[in-house]
N, C-alpha and C. Protein backbone atom coordinates (compact mmCIF):
# COMPACT_ATOMS: atom_id res chain seq x y z
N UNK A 1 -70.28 6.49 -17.58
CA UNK A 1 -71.39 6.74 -18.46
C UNK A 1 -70.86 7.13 -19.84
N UNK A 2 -71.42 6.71 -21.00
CA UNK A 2 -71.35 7.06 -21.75
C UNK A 2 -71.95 8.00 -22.80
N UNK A 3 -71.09 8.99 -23.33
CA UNK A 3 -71.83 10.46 -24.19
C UNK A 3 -71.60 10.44 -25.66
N UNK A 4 -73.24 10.13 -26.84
CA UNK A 4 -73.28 9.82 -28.04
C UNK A 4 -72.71 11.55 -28.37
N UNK A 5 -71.81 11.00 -29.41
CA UNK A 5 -70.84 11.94 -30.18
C UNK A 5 -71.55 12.38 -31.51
N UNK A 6 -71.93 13.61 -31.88
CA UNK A 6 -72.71 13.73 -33.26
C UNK A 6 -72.45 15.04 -33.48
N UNK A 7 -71.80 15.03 -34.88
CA UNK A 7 -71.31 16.77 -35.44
C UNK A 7 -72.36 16.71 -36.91
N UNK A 8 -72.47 18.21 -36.80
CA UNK A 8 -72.97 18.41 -38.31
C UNK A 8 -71.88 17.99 -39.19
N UNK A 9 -70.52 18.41 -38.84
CA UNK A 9 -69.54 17.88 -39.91
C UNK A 9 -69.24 17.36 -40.30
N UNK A 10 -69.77 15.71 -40.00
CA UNK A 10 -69.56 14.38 -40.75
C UNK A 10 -71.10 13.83 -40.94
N UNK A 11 -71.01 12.91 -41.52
CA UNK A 11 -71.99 12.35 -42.28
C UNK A 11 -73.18 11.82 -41.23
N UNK A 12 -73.94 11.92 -41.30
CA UNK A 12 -75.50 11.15 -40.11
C UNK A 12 -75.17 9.78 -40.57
N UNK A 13 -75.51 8.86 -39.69
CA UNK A 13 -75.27 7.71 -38.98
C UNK A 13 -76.44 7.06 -40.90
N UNK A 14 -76.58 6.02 -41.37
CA UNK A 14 -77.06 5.43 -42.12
C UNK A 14 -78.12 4.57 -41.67
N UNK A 15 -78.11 3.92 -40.13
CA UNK A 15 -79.26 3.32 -39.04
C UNK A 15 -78.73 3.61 -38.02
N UNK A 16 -78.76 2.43 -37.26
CA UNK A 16 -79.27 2.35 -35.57
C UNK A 16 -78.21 2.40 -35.02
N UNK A 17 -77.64 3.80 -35.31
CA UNK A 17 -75.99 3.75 -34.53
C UNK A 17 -75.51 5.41 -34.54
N UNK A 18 -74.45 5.97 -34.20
CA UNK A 18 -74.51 7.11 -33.51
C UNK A 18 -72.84 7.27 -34.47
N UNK A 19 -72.84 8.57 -34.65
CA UNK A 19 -71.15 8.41 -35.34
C UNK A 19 -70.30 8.14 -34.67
N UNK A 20 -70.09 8.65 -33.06
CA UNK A 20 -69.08 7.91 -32.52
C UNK A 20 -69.73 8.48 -30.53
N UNK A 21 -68.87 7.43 -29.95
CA UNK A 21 -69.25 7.00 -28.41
C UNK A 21 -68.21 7.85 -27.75
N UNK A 22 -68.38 8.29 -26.52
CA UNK A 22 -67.43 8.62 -26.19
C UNK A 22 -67.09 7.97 -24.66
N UNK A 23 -66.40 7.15 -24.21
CA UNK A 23 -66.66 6.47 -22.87
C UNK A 23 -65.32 6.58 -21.70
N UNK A 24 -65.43 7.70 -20.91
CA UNK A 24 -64.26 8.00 -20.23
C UNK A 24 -63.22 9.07 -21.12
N UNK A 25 -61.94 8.42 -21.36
CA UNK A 25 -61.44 8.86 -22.37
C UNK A 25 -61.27 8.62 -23.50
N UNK A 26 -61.99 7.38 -23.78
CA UNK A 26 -62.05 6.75 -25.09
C UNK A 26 -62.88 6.93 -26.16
N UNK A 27 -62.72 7.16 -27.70
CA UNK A 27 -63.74 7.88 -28.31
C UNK A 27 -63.68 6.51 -29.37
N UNK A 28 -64.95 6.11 -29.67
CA UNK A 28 -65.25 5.13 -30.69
C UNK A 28 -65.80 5.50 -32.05
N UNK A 29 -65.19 5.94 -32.95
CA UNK A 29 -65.66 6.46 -33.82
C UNK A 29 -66.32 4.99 -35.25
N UNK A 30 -67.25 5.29 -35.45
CA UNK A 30 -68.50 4.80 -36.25
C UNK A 30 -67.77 4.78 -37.94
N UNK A 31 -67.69 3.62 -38.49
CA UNK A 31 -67.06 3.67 -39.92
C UNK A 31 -67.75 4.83 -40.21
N UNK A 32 -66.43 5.51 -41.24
CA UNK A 32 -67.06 6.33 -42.31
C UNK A 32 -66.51 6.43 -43.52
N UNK A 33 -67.52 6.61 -44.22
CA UNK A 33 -67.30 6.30 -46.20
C UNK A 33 -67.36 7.85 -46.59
N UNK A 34 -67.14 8.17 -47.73
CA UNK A 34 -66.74 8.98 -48.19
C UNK A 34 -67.83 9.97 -49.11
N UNK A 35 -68.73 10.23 -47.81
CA UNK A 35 -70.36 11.24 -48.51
C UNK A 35 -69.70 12.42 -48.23
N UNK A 36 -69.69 13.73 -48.93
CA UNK A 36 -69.38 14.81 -48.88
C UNK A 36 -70.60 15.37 -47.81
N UNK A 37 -70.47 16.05 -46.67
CA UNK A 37 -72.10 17.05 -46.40
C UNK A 37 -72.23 18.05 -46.68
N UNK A 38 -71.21 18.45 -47.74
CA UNK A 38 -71.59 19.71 -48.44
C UNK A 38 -72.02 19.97 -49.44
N UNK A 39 -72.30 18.68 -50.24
CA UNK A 39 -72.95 18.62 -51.51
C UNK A 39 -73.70 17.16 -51.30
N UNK A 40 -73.40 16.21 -50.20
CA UNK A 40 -74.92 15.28 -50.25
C UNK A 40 -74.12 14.14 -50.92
N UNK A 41 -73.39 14.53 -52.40
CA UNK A 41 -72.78 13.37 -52.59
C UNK A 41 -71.74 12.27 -52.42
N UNK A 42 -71.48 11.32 -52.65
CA UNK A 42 -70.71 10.21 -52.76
C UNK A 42 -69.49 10.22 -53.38
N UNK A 43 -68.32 10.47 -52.48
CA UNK A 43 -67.13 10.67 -53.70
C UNK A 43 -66.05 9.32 -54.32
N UNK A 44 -66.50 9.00 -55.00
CA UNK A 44 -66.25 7.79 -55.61
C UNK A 44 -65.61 7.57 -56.95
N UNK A 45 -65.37 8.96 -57.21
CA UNK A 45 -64.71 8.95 -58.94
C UNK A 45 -63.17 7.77 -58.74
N UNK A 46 -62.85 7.89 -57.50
CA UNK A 46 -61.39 7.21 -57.92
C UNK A 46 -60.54 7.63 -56.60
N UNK A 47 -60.01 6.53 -56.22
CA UNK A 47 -60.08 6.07 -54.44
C UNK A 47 -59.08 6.55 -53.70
N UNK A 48 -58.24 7.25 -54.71
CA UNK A 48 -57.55 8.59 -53.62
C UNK A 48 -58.12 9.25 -53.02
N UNK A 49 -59.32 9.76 -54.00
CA UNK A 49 -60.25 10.74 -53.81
C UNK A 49 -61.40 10.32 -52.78
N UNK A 50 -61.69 8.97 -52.70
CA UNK A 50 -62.67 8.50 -51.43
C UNK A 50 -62.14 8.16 -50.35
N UNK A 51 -60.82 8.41 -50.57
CA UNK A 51 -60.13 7.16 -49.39
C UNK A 51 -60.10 9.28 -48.43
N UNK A 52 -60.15 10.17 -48.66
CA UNK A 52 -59.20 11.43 -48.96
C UNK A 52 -60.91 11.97 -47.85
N UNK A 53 -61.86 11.73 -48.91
CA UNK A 53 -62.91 12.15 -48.14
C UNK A 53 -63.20 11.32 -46.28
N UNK A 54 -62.85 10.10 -47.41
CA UNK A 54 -62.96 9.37 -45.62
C UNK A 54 -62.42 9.81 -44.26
N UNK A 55 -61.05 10.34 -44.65
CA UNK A 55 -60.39 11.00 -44.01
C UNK A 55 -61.05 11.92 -42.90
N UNK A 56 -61.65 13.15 -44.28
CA UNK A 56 -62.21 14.24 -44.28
C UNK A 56 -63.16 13.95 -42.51
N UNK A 57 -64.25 13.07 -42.76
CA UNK A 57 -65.32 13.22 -42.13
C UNK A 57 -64.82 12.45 -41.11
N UNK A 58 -63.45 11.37 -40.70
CA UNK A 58 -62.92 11.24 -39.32
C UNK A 58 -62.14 12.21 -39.01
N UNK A 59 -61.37 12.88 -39.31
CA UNK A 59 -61.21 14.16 -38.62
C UNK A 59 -62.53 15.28 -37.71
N UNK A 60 -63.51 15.47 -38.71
CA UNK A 60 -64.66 15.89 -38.59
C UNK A 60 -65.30 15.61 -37.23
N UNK A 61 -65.42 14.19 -36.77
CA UNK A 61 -65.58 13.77 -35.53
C UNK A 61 -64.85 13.56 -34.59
N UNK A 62 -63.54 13.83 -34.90
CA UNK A 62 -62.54 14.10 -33.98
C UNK A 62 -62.45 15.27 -33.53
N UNK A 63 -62.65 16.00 -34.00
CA UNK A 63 -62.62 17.48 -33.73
C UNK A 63 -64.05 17.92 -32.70
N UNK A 64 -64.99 17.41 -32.72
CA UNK A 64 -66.28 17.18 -31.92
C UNK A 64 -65.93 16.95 -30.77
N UNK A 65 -64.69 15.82 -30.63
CA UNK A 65 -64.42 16.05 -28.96
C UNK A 65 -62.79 16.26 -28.83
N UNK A 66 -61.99 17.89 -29.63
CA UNK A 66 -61.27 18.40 -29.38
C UNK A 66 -59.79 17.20 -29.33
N UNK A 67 -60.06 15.94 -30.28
CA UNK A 67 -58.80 15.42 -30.50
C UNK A 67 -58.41 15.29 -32.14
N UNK A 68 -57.25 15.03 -32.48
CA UNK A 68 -56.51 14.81 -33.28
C UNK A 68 -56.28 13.05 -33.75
N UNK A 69 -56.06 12.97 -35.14
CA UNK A 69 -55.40 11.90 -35.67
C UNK A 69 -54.23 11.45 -34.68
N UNK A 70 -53.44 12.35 -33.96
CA UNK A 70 -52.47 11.67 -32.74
C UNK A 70 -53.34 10.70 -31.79
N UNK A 71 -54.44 11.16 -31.60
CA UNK A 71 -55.44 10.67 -30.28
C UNK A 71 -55.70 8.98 -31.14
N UNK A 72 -55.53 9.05 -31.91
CA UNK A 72 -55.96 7.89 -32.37
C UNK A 72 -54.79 6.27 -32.59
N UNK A 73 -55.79 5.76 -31.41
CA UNK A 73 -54.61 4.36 -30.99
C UNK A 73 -55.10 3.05 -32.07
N UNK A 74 -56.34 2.90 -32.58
CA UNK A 74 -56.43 1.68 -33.77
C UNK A 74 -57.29 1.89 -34.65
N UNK A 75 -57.12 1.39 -35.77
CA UNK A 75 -57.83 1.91 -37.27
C UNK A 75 -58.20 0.65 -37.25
N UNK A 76 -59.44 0.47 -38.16
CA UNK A 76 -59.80 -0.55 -39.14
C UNK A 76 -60.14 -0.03 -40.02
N UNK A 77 -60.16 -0.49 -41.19
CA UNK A 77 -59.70 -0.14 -42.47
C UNK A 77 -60.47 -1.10 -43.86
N UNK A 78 -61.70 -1.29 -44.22
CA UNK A 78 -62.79 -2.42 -44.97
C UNK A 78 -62.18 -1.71 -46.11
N UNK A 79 -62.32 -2.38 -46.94
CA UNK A 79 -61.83 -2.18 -48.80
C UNK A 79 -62.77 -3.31 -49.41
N UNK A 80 -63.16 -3.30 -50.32
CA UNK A 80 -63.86 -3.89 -51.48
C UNK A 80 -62.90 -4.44 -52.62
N UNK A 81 -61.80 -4.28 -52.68
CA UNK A 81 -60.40 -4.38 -53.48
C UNK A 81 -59.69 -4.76 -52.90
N UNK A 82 -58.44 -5.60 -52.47
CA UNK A 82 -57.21 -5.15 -52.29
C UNK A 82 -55.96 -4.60 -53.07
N UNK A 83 -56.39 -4.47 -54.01
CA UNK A 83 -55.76 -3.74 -55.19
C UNK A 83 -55.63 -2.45 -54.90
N UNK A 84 -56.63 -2.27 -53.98
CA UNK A 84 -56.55 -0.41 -53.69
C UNK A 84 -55.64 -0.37 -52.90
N UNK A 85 -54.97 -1.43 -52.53
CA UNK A 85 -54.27 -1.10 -50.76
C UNK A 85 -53.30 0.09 -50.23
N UNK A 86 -52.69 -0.09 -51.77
CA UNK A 86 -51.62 0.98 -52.02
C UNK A 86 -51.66 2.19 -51.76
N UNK A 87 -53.47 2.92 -52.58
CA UNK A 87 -53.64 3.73 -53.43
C UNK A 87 -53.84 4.28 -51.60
N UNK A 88 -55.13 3.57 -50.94
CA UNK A 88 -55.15 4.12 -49.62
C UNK A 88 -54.77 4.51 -48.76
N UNK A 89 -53.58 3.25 -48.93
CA UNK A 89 -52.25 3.30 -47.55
C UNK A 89 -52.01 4.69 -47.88
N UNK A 90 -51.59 5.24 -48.95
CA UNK A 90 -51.01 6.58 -49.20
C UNK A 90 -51.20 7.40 -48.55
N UNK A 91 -52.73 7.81 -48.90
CA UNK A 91 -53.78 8.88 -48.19
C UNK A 91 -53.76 8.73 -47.03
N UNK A 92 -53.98 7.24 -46.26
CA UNK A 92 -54.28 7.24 -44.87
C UNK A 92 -52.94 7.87 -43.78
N UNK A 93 -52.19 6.92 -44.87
CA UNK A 93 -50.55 7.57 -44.03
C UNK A 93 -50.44 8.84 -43.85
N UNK A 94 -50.86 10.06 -44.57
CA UNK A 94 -50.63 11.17 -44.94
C UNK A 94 -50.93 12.02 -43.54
N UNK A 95 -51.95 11.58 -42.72
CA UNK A 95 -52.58 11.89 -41.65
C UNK A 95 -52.30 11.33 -40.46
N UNK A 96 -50.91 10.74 -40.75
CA UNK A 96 -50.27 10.32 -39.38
C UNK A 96 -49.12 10.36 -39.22
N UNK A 97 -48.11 10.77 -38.63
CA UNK A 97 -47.00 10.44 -38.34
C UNK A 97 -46.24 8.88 -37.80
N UNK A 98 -45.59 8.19 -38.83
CA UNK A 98 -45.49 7.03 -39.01
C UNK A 98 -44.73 6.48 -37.59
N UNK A 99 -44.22 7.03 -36.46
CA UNK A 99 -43.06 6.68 -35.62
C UNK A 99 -44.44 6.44 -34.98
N UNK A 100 -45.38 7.11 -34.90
CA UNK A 100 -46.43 7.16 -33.51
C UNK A 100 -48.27 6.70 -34.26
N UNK A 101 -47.49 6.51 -35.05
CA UNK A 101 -48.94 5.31 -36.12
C UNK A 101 -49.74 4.56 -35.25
N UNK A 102 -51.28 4.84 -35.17
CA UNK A 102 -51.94 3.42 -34.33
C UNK A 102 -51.74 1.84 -34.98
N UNK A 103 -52.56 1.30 -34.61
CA UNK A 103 -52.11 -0.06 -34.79
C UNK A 103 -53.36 -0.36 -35.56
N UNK A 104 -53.28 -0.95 -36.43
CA UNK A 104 -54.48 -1.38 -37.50
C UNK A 104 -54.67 -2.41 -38.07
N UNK A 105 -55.78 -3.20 -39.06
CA UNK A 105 -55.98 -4.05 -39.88
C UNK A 105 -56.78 -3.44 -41.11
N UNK A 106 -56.42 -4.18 -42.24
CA UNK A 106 -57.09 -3.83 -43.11
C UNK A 106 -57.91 -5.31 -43.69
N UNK A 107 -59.10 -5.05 -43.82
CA UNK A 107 -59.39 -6.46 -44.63
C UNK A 107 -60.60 -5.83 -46.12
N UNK A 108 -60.78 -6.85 -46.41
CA UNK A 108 -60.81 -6.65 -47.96
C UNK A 108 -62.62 -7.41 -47.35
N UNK A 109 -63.63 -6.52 -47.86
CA UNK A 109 -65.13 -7.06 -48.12
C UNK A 109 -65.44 -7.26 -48.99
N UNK A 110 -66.52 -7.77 -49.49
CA UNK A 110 -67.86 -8.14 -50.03
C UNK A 110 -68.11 -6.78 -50.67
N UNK A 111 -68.52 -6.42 -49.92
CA UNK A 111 -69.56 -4.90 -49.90
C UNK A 111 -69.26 -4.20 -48.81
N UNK A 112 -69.57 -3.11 -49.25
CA UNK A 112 -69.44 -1.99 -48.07
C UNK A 112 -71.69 -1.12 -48.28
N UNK A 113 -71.36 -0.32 -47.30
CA UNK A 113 -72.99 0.74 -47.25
C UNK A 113 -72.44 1.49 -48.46
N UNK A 114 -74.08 1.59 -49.09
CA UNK A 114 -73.29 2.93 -50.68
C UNK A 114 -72.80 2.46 -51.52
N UNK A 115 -72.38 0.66 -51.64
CA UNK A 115 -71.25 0.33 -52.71
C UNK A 115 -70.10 1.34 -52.76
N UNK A 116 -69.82 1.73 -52.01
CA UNK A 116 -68.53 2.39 -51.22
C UNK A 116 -67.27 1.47 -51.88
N UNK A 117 -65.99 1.81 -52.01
CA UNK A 117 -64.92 1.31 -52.32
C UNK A 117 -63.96 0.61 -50.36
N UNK A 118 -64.27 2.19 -49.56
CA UNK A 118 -63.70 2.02 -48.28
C UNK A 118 -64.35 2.60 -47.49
N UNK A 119 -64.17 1.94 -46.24
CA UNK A 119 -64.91 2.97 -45.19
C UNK A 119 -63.56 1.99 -44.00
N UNK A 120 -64.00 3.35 -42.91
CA UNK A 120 -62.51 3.37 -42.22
C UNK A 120 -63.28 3.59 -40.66
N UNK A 121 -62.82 2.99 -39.90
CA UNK A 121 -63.57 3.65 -38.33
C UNK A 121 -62.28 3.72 -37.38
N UNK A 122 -62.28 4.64 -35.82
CA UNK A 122 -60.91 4.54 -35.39
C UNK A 122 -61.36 4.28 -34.28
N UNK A 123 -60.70 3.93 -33.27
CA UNK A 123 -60.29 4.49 -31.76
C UNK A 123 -59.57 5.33 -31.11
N UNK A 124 -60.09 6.48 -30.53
CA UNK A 124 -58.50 7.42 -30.06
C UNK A 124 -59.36 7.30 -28.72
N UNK A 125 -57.78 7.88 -27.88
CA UNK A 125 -57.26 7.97 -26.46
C UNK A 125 -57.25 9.41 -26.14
N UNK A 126 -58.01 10.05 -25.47
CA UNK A 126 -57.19 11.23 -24.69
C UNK A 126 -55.83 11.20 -24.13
């Protein structure tokens, strides 16, 4: 069976979807862009700084069911740029230890929800 995952600490779902699943030991966490919930807004000045929040609010739901950025076995990774790739990789790296890194893709959109620059969703493992 599966148990819908929902913290005050990250951002409410935008529609018909739940921030993240939790099924056995597997936790599916729901893209997330870079809304502050402590001020409501959008942090978008400049994509250290969104890529940084993004972060922010997957941790946020990781912590909801007592795991860590370790717990986490694959990233995807949407950008609106690939010009940013750099600026992100940075930030994202920062929150992982590179020997035991999940396995990821990054691809480059159209659009993102929000006109967002990035939004990021994971998978972790107990």
């Amino acid at each position: 069976m599966k148990r819908i995952i929902e913290t005050k600490n990250a951002p409410a779902p935008l529609g018909p979807y739940n921030q993240a699943v939790l099924k056995n030991d597997t936790l599916y966490v729901s893209g997330q862009i870079a809304l502050n919930i402590e001020t409501g807004d959008l942090v978008t000045e400049n994509i250290t700084d969104e890529t940084q929040q993004v972060m922010i609010n997957l941790k946020a739901v990781l912590t909801a069911v007592d795991m860590t950025f370790e717990n986490v076995v694959k990233s995807t990774i949407f950008i609106t740029d690939m010009n940013d790739f750099v600026a992100i990789n940075s930030v994202y790296g920062s929150y992982f230890d590179e020997a035991i890194a999940p396995a990821r893709e990054t691809v480059q959109v159209a659009a993102l929800p929000k006109n967002v620059n990035v939004e990021i969703s994971v998978i972790a493992v107990r």
